[in-house]
PDB file of N, CA and C in Angstrom:
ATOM      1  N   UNK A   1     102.628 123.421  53.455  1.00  0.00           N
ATOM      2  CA  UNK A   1     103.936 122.888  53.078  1.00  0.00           C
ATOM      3  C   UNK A   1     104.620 123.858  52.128  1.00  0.00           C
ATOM      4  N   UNK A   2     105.769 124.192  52.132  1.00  0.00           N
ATOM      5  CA  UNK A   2     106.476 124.963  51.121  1.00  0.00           C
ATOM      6  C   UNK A   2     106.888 124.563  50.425  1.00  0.00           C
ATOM      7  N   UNK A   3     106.863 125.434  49.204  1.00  0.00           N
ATOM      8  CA  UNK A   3     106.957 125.089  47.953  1.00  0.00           C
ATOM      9  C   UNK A   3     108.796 124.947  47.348  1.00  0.00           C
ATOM     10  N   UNK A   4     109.385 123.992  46.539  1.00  0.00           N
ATOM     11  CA  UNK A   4     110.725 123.806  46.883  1.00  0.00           C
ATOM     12  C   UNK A   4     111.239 124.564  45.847  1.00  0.00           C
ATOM     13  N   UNK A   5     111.154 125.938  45.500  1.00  0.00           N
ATOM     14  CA  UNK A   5     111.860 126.244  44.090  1.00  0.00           C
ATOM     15  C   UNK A   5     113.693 126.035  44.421  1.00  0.00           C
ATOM     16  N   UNK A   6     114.187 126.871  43.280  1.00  0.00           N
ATOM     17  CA  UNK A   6     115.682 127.120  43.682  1.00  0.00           C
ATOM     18  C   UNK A   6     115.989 127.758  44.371  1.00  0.00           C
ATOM     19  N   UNK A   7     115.248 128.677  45.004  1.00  0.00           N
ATOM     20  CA  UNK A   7     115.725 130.157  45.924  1.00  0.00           C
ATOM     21  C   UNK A   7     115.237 129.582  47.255  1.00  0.00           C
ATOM     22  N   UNK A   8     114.104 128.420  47.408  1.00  0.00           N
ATOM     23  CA  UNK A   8     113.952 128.030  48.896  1.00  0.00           C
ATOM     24  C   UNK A   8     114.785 126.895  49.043  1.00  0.00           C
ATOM     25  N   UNK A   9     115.388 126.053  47.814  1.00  0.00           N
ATOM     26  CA  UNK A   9     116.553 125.244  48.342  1.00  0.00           C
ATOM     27  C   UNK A   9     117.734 125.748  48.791  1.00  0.00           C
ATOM     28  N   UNK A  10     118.431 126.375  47.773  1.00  0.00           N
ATOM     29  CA  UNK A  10     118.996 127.245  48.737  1.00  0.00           C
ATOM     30  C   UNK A  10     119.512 128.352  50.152  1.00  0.00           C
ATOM     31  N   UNK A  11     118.300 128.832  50.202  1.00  0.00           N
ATOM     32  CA  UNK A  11     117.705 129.281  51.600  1.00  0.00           C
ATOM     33  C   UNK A  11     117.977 127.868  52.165  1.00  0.00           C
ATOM     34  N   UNK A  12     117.328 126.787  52.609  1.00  0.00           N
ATOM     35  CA  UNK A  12     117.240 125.806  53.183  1.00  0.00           C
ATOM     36  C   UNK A  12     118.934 124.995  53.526  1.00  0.00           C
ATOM     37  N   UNK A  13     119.544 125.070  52.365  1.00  0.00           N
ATOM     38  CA  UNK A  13     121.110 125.026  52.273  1.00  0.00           C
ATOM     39  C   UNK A  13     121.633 125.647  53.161  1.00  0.00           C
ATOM     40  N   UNK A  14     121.452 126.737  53.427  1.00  0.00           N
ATOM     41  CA  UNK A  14     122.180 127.585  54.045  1.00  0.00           C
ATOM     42  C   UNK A  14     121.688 127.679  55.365  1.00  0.00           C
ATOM     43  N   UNK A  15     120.572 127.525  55.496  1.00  0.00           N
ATOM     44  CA  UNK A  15     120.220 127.623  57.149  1.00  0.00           C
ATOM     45  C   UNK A  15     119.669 126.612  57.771  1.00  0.00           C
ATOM     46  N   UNK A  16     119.646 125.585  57.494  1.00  0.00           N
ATOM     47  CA  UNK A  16     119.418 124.283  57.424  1.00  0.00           C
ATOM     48  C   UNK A  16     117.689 124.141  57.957  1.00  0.00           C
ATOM     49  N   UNK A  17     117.186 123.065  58.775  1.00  0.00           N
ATOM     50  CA  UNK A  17     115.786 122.988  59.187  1.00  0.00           C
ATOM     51  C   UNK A  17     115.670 122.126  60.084  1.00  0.00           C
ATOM     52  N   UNK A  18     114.625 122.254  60.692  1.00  0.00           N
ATOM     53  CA  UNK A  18     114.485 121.010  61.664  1.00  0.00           C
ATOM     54  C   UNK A  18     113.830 119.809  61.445  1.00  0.00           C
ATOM     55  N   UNK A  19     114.919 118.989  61.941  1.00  0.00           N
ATOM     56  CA  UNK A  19     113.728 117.436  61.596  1.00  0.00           C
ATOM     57  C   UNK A  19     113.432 116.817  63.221  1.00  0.00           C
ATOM     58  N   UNK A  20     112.260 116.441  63.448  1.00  0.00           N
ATOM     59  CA  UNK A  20     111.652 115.507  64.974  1.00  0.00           C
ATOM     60  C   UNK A  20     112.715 116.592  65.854  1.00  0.00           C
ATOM     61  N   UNK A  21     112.763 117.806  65.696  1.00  0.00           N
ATOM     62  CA  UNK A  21     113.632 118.625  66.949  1.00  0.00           C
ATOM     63  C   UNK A  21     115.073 118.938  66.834  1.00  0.00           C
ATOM     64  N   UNK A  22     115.761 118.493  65.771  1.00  0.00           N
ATOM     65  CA  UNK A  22     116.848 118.570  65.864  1.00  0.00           C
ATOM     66  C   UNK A  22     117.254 118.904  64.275  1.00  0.00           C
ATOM     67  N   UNK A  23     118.213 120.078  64.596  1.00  0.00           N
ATOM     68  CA  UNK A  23     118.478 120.477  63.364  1.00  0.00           C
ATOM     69  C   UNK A  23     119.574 119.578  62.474  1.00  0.00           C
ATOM     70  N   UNK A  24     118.942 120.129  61.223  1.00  0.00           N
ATOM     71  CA  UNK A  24     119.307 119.456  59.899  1.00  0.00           C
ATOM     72  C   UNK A  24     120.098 120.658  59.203  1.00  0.00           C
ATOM     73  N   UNK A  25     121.192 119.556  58.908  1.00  0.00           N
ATOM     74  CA  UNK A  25     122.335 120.527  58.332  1.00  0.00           C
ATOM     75  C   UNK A  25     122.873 120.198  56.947  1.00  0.00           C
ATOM     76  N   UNK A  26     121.828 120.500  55.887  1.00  0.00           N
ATOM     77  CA  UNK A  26     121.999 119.774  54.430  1.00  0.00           C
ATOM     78  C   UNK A  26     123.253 119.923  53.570  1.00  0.00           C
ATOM     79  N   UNK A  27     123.595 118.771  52.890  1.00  0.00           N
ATOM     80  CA  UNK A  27     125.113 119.447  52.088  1.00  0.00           C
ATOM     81  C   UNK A  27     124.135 119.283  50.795  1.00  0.00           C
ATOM     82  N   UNK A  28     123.423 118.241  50.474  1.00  0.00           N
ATOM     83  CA  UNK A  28     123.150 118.513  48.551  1.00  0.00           C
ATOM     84  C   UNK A  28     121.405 118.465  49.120  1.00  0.00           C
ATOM     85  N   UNK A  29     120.800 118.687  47.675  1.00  0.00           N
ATOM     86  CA  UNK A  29     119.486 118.668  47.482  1.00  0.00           C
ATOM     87  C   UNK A  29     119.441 117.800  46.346  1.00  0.00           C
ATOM     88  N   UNK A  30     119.290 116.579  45.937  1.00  0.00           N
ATOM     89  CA  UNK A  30     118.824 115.569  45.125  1.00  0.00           C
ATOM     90  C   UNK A  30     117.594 116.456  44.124  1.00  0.00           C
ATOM     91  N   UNK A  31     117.746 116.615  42.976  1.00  0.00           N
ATOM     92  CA  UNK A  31     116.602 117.279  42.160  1.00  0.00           C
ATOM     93  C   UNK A  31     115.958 116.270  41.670  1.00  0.00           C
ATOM     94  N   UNK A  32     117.559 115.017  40.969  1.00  0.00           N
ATOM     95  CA  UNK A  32     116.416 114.076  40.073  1.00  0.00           C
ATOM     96  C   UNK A  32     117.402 113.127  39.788  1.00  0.00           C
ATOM     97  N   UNK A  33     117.098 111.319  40.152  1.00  0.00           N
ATOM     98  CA  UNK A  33     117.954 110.241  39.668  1.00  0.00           C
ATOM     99  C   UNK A  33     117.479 109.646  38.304  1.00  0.00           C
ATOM    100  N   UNK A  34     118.524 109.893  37.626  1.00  0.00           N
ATOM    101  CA  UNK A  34     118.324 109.139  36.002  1.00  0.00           C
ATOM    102  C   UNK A  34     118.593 107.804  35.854  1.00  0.00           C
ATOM    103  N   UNK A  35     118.312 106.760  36.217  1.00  0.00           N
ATOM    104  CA  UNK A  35     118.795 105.029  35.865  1.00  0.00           C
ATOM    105  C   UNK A  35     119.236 104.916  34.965  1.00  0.00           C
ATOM    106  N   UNK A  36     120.482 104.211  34.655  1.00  0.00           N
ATOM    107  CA  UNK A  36     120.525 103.636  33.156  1.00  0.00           C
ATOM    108  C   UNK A  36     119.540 103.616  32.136  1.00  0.00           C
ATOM    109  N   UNK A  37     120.052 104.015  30.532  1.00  0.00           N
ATOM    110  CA  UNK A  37     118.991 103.481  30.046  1.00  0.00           C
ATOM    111  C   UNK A  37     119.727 102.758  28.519  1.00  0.00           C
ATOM    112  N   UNK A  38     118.859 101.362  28.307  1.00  0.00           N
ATOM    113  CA  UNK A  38     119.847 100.704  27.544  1.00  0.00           C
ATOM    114  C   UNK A  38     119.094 100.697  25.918  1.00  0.00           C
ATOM    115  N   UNK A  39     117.731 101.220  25.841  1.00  0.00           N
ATOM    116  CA  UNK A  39     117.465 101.039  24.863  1.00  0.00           C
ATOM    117  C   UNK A  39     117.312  99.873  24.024  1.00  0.00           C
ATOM    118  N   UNK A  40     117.224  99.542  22.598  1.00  0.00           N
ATOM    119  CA  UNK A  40     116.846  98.145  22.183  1.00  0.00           C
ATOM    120  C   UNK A  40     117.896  97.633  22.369  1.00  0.00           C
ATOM    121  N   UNK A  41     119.077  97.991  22.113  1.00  0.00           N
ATOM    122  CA  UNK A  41     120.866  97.492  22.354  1.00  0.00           C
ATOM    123  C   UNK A  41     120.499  96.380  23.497  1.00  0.00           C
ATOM    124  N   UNK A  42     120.186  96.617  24.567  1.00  0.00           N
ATOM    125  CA  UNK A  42     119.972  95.821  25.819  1.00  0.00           C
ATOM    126  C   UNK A  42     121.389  96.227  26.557  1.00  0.00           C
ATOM    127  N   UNK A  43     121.245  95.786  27.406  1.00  0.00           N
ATOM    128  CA  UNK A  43     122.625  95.935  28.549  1.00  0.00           C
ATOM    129  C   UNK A  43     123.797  95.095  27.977  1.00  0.00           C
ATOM    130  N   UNK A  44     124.527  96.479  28.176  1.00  0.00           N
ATOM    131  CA  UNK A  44     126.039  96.253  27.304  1.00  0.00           C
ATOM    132  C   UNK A  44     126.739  95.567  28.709  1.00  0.00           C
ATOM    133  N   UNK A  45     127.409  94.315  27.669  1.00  0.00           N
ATOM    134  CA  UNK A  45     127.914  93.192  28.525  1.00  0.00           C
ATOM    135  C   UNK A  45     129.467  93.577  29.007  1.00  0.00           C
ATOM    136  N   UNK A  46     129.890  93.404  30.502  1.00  0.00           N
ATOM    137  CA  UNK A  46     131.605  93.893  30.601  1.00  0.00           C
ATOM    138  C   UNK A  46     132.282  94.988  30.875  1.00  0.00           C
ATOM    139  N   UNK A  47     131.003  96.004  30.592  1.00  0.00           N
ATOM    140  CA  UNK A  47     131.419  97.315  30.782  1.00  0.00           C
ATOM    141  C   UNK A  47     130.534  97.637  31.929  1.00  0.00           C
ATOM    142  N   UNK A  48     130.871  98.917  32.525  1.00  0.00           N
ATOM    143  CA  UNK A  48     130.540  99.480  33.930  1.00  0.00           C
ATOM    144  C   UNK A  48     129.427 100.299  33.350  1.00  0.00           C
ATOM    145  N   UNK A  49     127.998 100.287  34.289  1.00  0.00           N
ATOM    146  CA  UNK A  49     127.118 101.123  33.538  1.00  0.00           C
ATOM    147  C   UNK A  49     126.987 102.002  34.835  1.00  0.00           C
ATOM    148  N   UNK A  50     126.531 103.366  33.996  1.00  0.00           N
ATOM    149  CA  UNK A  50     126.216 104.143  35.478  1.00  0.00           C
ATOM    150  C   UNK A  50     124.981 105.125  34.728  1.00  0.00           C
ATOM    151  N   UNK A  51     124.609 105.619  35.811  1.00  0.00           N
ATOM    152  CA  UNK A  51     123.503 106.528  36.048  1.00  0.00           C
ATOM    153  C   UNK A  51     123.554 108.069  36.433  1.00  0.00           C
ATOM    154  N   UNK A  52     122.912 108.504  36.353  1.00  0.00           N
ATOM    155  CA  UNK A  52     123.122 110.063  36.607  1.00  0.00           C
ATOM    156  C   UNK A  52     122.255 110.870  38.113  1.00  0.00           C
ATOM    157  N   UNK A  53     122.957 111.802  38.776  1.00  0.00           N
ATOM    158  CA  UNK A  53     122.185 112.101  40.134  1.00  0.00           C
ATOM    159  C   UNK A  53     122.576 113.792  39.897  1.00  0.00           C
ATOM    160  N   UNK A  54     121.482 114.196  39.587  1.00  0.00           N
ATOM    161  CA  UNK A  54     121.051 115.918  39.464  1.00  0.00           C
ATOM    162  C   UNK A  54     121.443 116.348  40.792  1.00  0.00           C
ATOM    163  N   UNK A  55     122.664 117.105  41.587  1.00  0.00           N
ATOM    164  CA  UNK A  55     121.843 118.017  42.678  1.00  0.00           C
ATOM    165  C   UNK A  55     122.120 119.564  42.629  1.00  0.00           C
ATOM    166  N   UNK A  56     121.598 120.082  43.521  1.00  0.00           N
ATOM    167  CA  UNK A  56     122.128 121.343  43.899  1.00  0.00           C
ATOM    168  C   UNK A  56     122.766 121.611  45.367  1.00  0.00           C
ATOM    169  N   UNK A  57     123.624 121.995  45.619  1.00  0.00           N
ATOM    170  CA  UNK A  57     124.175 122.626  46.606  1.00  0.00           C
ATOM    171  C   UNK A  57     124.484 123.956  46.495  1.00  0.00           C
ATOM    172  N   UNK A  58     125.256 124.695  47.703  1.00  0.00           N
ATOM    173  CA  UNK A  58     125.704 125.910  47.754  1.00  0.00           C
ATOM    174  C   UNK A  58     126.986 126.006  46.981  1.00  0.00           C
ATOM    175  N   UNK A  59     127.138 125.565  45.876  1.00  0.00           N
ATOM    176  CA  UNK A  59     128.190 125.760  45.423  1.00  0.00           C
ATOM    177  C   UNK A  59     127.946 125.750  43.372  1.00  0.00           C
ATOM    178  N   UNK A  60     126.388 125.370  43.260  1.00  0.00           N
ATOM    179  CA  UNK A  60     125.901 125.258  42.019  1.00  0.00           C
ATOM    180  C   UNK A  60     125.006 124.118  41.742  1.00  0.00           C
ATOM    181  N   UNK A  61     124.446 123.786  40.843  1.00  0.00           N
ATOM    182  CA  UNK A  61     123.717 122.511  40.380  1.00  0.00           C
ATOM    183  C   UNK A  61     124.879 121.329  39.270  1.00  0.00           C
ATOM    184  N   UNK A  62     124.670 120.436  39.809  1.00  0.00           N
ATOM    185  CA  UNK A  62     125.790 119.557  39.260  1.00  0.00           C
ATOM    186  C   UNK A  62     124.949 117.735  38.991  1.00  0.00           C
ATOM    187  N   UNK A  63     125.897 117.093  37.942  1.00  0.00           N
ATOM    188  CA  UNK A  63     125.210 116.368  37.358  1.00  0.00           C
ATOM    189  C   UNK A  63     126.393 115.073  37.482  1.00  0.00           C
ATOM    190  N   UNK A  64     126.213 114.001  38.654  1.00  0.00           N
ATOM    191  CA  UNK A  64     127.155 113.465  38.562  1.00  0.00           C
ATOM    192  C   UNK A  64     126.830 111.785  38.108  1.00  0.00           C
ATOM    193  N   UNK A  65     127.866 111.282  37.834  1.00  0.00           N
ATOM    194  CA  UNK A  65     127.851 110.340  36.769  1.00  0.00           C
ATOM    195  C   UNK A  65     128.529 108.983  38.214  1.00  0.00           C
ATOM    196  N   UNK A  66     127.561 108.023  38.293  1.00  0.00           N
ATOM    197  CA  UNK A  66     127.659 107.338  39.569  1.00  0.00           C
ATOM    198  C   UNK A  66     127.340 105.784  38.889  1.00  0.00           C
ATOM    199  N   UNK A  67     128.247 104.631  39.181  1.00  0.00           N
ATOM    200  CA  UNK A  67     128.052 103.209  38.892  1.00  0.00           C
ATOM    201  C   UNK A  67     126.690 103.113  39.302  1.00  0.00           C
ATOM    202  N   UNK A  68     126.058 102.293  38.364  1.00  0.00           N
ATOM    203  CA  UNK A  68     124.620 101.703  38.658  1.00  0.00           C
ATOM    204  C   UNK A  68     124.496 100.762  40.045  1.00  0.00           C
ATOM    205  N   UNK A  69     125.386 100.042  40.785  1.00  0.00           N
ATOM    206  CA  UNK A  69     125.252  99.516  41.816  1.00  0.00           C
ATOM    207  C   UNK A  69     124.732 100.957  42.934  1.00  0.00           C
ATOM    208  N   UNK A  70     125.312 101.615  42.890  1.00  0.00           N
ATOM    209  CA  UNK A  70     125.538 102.335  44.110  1.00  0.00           C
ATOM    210  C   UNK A  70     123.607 103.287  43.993  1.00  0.00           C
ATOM    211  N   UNK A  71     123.300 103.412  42.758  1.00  0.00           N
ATOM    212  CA  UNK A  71     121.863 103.923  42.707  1.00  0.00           C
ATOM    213  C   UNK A  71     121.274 103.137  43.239  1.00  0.00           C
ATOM    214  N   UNK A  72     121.225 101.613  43.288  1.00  0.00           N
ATOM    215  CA  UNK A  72     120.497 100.764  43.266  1.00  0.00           C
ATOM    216  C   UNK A  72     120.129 100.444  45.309  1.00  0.00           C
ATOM    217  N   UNK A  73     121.997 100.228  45.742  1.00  0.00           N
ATOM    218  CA  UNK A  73     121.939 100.327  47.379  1.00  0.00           C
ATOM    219  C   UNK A  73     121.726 101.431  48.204  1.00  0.00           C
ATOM    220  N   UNK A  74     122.112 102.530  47.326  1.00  0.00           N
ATOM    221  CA  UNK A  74     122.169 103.740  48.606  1.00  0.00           C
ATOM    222  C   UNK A  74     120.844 104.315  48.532  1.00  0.00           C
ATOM    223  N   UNK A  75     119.930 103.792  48.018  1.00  0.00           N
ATOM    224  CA  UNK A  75     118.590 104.332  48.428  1.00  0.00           C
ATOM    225  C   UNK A  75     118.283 105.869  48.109  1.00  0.00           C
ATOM    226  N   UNK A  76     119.090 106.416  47.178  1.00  0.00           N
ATOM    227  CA  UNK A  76     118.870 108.079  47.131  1.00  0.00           C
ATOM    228  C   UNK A  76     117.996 108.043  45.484  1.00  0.00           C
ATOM    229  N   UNK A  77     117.340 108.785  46.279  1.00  0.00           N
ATOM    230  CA  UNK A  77     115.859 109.150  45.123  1.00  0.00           C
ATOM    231  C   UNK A  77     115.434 110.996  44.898  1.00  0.00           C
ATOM    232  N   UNK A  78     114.505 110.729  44.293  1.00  0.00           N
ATOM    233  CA  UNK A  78     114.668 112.175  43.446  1.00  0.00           C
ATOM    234  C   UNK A  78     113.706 113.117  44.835  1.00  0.00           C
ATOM    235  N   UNK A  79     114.635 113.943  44.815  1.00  0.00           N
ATOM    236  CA  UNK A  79     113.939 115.579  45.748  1.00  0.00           C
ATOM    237  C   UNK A  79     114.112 114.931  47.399  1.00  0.00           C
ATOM    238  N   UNK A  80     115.328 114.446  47.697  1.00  0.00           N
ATOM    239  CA  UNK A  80     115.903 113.866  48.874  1.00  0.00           C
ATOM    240  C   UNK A  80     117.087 115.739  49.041  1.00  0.00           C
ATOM    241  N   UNK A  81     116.919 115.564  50.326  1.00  0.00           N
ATOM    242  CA  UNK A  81     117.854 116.310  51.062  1.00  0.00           C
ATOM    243  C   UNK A  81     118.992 114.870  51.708  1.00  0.00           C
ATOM    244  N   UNK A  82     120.459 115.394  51.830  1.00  0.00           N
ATOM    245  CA  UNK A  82     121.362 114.408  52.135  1.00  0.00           C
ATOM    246  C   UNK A  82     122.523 115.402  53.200  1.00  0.00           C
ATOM    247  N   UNK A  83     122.341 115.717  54.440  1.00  0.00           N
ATOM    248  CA  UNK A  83     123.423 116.224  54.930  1.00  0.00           C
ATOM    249  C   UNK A  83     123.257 115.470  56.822  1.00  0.00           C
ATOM    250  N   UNK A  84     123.641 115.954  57.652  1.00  0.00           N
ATOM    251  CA  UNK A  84     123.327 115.803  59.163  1.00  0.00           C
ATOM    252  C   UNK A  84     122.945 116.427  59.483  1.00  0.00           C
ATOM    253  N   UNK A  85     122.795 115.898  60.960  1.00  0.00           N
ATOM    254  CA  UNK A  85     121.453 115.917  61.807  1.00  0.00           C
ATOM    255  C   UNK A  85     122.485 115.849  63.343  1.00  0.00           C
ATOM    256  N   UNK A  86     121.592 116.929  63.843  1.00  0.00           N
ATOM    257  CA  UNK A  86     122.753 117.261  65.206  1.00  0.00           C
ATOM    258  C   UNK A  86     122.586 115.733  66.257  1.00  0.00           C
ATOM    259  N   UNK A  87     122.814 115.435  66.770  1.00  0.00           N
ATOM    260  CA  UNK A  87     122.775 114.833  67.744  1.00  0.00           C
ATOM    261  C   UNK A  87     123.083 112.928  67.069  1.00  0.00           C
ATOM    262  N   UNK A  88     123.715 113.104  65.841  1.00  0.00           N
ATOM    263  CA  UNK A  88     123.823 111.763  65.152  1.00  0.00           C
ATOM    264  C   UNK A  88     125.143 111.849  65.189  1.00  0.00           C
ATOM    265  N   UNK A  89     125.552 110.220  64.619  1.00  0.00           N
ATOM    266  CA  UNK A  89     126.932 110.201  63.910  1.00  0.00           C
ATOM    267  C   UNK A  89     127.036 110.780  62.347  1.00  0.00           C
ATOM    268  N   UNK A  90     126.035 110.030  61.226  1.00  0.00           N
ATOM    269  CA  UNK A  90     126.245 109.029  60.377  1.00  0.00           C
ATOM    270  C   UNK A  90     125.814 110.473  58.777  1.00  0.00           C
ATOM    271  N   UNK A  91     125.842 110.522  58.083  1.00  0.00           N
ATOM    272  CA  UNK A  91     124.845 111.130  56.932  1.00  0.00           C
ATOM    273  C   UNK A  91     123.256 110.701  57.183  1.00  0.00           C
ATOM    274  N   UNK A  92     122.423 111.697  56.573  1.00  0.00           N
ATOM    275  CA  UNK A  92     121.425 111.107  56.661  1.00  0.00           C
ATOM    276  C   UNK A  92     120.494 111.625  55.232  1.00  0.00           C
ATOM    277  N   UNK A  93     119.696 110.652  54.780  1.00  0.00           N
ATOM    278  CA  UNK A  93     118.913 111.568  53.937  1.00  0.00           C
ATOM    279  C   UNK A  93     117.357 111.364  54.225  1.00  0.00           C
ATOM    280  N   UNK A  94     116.921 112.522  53.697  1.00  0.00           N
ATOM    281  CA  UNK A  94     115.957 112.845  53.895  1.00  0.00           C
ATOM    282  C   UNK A  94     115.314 112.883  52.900  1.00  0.00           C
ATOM    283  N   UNK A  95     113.587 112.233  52.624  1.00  0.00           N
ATOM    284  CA  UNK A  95     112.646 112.642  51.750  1.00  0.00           C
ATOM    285  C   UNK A  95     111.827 114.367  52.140  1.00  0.00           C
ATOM    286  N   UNK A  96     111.892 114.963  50.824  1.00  0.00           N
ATOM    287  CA  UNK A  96     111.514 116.035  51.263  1.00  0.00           C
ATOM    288  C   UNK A  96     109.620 116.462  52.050  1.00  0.00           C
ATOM    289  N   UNK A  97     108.753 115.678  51.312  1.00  0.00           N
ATOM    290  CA  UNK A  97     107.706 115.219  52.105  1.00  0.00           C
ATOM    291  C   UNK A  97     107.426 114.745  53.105  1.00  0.00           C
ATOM    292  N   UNK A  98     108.576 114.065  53.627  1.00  0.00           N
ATOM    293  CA  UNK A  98     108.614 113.069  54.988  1.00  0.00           C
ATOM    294  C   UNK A  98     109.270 113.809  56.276  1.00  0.00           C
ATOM    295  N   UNK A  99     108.583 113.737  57.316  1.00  0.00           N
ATOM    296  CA  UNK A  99     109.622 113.771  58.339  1.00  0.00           C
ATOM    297  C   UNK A  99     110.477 112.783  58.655  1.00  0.00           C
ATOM    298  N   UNK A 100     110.332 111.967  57.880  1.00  0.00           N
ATOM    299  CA  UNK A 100     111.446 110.837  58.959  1.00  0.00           C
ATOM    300  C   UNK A 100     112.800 110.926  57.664  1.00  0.00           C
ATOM    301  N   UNK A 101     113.648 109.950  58.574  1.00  0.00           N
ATOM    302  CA  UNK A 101     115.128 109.921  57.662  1.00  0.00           C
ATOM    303  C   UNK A 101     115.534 108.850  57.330  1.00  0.00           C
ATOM    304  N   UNK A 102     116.352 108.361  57.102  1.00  0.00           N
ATOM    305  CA  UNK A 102     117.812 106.912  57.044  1.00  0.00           C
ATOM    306  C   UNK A 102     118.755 107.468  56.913  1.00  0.00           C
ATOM    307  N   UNK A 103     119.421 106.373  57.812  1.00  0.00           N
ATOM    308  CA  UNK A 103     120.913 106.517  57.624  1.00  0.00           C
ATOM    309  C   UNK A 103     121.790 106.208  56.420  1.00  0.00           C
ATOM    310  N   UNK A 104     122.560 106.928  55.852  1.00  0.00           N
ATOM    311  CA  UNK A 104     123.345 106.613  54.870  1.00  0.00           C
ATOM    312  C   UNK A 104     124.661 105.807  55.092  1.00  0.00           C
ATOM    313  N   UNK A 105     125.017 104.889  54.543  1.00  0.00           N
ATOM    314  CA  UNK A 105     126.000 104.359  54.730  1.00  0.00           C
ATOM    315  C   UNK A 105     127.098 104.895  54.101  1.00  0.00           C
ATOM    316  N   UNK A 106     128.238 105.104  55.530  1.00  0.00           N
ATOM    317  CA  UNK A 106     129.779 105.984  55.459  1.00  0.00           C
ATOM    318  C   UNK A 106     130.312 105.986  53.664  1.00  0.00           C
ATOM    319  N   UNK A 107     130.544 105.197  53.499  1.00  0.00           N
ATOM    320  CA  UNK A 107     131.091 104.452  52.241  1.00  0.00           C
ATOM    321  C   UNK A 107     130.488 104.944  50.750  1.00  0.00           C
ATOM    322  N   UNK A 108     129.152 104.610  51.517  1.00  0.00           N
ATOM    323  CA  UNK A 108     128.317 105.181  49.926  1.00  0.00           C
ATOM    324  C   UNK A 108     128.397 106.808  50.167  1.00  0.00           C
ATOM    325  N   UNK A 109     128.588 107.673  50.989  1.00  0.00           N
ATOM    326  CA  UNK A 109     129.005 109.183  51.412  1.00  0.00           C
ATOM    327  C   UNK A 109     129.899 109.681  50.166  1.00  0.00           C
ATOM    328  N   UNK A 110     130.957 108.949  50.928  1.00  0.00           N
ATOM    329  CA  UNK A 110     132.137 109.031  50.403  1.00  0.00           C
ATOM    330  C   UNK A 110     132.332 109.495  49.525  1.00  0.00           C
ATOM    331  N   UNK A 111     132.165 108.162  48.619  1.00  0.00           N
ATOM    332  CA  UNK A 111     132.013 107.988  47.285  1.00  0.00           C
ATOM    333  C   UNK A 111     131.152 108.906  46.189  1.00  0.00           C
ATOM    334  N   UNK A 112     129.959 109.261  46.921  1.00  0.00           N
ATOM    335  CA  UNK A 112     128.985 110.641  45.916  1.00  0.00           C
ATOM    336  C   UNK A 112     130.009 111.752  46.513  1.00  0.00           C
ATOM    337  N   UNK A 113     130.579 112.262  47.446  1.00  0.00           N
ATOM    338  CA  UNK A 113     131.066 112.768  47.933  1.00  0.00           C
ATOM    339  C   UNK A 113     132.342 112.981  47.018  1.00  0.00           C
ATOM    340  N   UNK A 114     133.232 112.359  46.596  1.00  0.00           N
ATOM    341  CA  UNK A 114     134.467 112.156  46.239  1.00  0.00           C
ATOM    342  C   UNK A 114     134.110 112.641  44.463  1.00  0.00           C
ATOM    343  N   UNK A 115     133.077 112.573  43.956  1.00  0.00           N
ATOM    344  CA  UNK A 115     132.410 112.572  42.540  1.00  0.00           C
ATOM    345  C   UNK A 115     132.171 114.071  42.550  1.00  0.00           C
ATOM    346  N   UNK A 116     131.100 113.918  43.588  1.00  0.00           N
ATOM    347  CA  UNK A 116     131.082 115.538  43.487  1.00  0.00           C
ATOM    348  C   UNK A 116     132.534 116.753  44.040  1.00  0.00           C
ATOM    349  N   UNK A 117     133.038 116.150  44.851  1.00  0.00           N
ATOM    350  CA  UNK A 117     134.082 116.932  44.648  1.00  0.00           C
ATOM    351  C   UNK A 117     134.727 117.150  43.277  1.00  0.00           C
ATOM    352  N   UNK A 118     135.021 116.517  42.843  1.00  0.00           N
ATOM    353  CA  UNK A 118     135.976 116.248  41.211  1.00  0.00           C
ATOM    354  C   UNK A 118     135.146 117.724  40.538  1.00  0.00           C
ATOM    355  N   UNK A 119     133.716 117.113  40.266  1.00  0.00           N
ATOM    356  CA  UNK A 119     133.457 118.124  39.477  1.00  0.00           C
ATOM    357  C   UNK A 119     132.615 119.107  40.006  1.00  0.00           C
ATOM    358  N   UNK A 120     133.214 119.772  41.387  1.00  0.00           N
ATOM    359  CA  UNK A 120     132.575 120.839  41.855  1.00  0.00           C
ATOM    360  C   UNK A 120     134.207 121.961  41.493  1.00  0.00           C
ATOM    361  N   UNK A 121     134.916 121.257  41.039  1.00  0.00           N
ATOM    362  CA  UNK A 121     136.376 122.034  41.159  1.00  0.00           C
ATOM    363  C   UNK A 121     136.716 121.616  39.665  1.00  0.00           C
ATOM    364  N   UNK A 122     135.761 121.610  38.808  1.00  0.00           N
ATOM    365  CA  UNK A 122     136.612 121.509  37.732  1.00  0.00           C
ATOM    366  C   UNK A 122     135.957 122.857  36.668  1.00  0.00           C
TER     367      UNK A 122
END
């Protein structure tokens, strides 16, 4: 199995890999999800809490700041690959140990999508 530094994620970014036969065409590399953390305070009442999602792409390593719901449904966990897969519709991510995948839902895309844009251009 290969070893995942920064220079083989990248490599991997760029030339994507195969999953069950069909190539994989990654946009981020998931390094590491941070959950909320509330400390003795406890969970602050009214306000929006969010969490943090480490990745890297071909464009730098970035640290984006995401509502705690969306950690909780979209199922993305630490050292996940997240791009497509030829012969699909949908996003997909990938555990990097695993051959197999899930589908990501359009919406939840988007949305990490729309975050990381902001601060891939700022």
């Amino acid at each position: 199995m290969l070893t995942l530094d920064k220079h083989n994620i990248i490599n991997q970014l760029e030339q994507g890999f195969l999953i069950q036969n069909h190539q994989f065409h990654p946009r981020y590399f998931i390094l590491q999800v941070d959950d909320p953390e509330f400390g003795c305070e406890g969970r602050p009442e009214g306000e929006t809490i969010y969490g943090q999602i480490t990745l890297l792409s071909l464009k730098g390593t970035f640290v984006l700041q995401v509502e705690e719901p969306f950690l909780w449904k979209s199922g993305i966990d630490d050292r996940m690959w997240i791009g497509r897969l030829d012969g699909t519709e949908g996003i997909i991510m990938k555990r990097e140990i695993r051959d197999a995948y899930a589908i990501m839902e359009p919406k939840d895309y988007e949305y990490m999508n729309q975050i990381y844009e902001e601060m891939s251009h700022r």
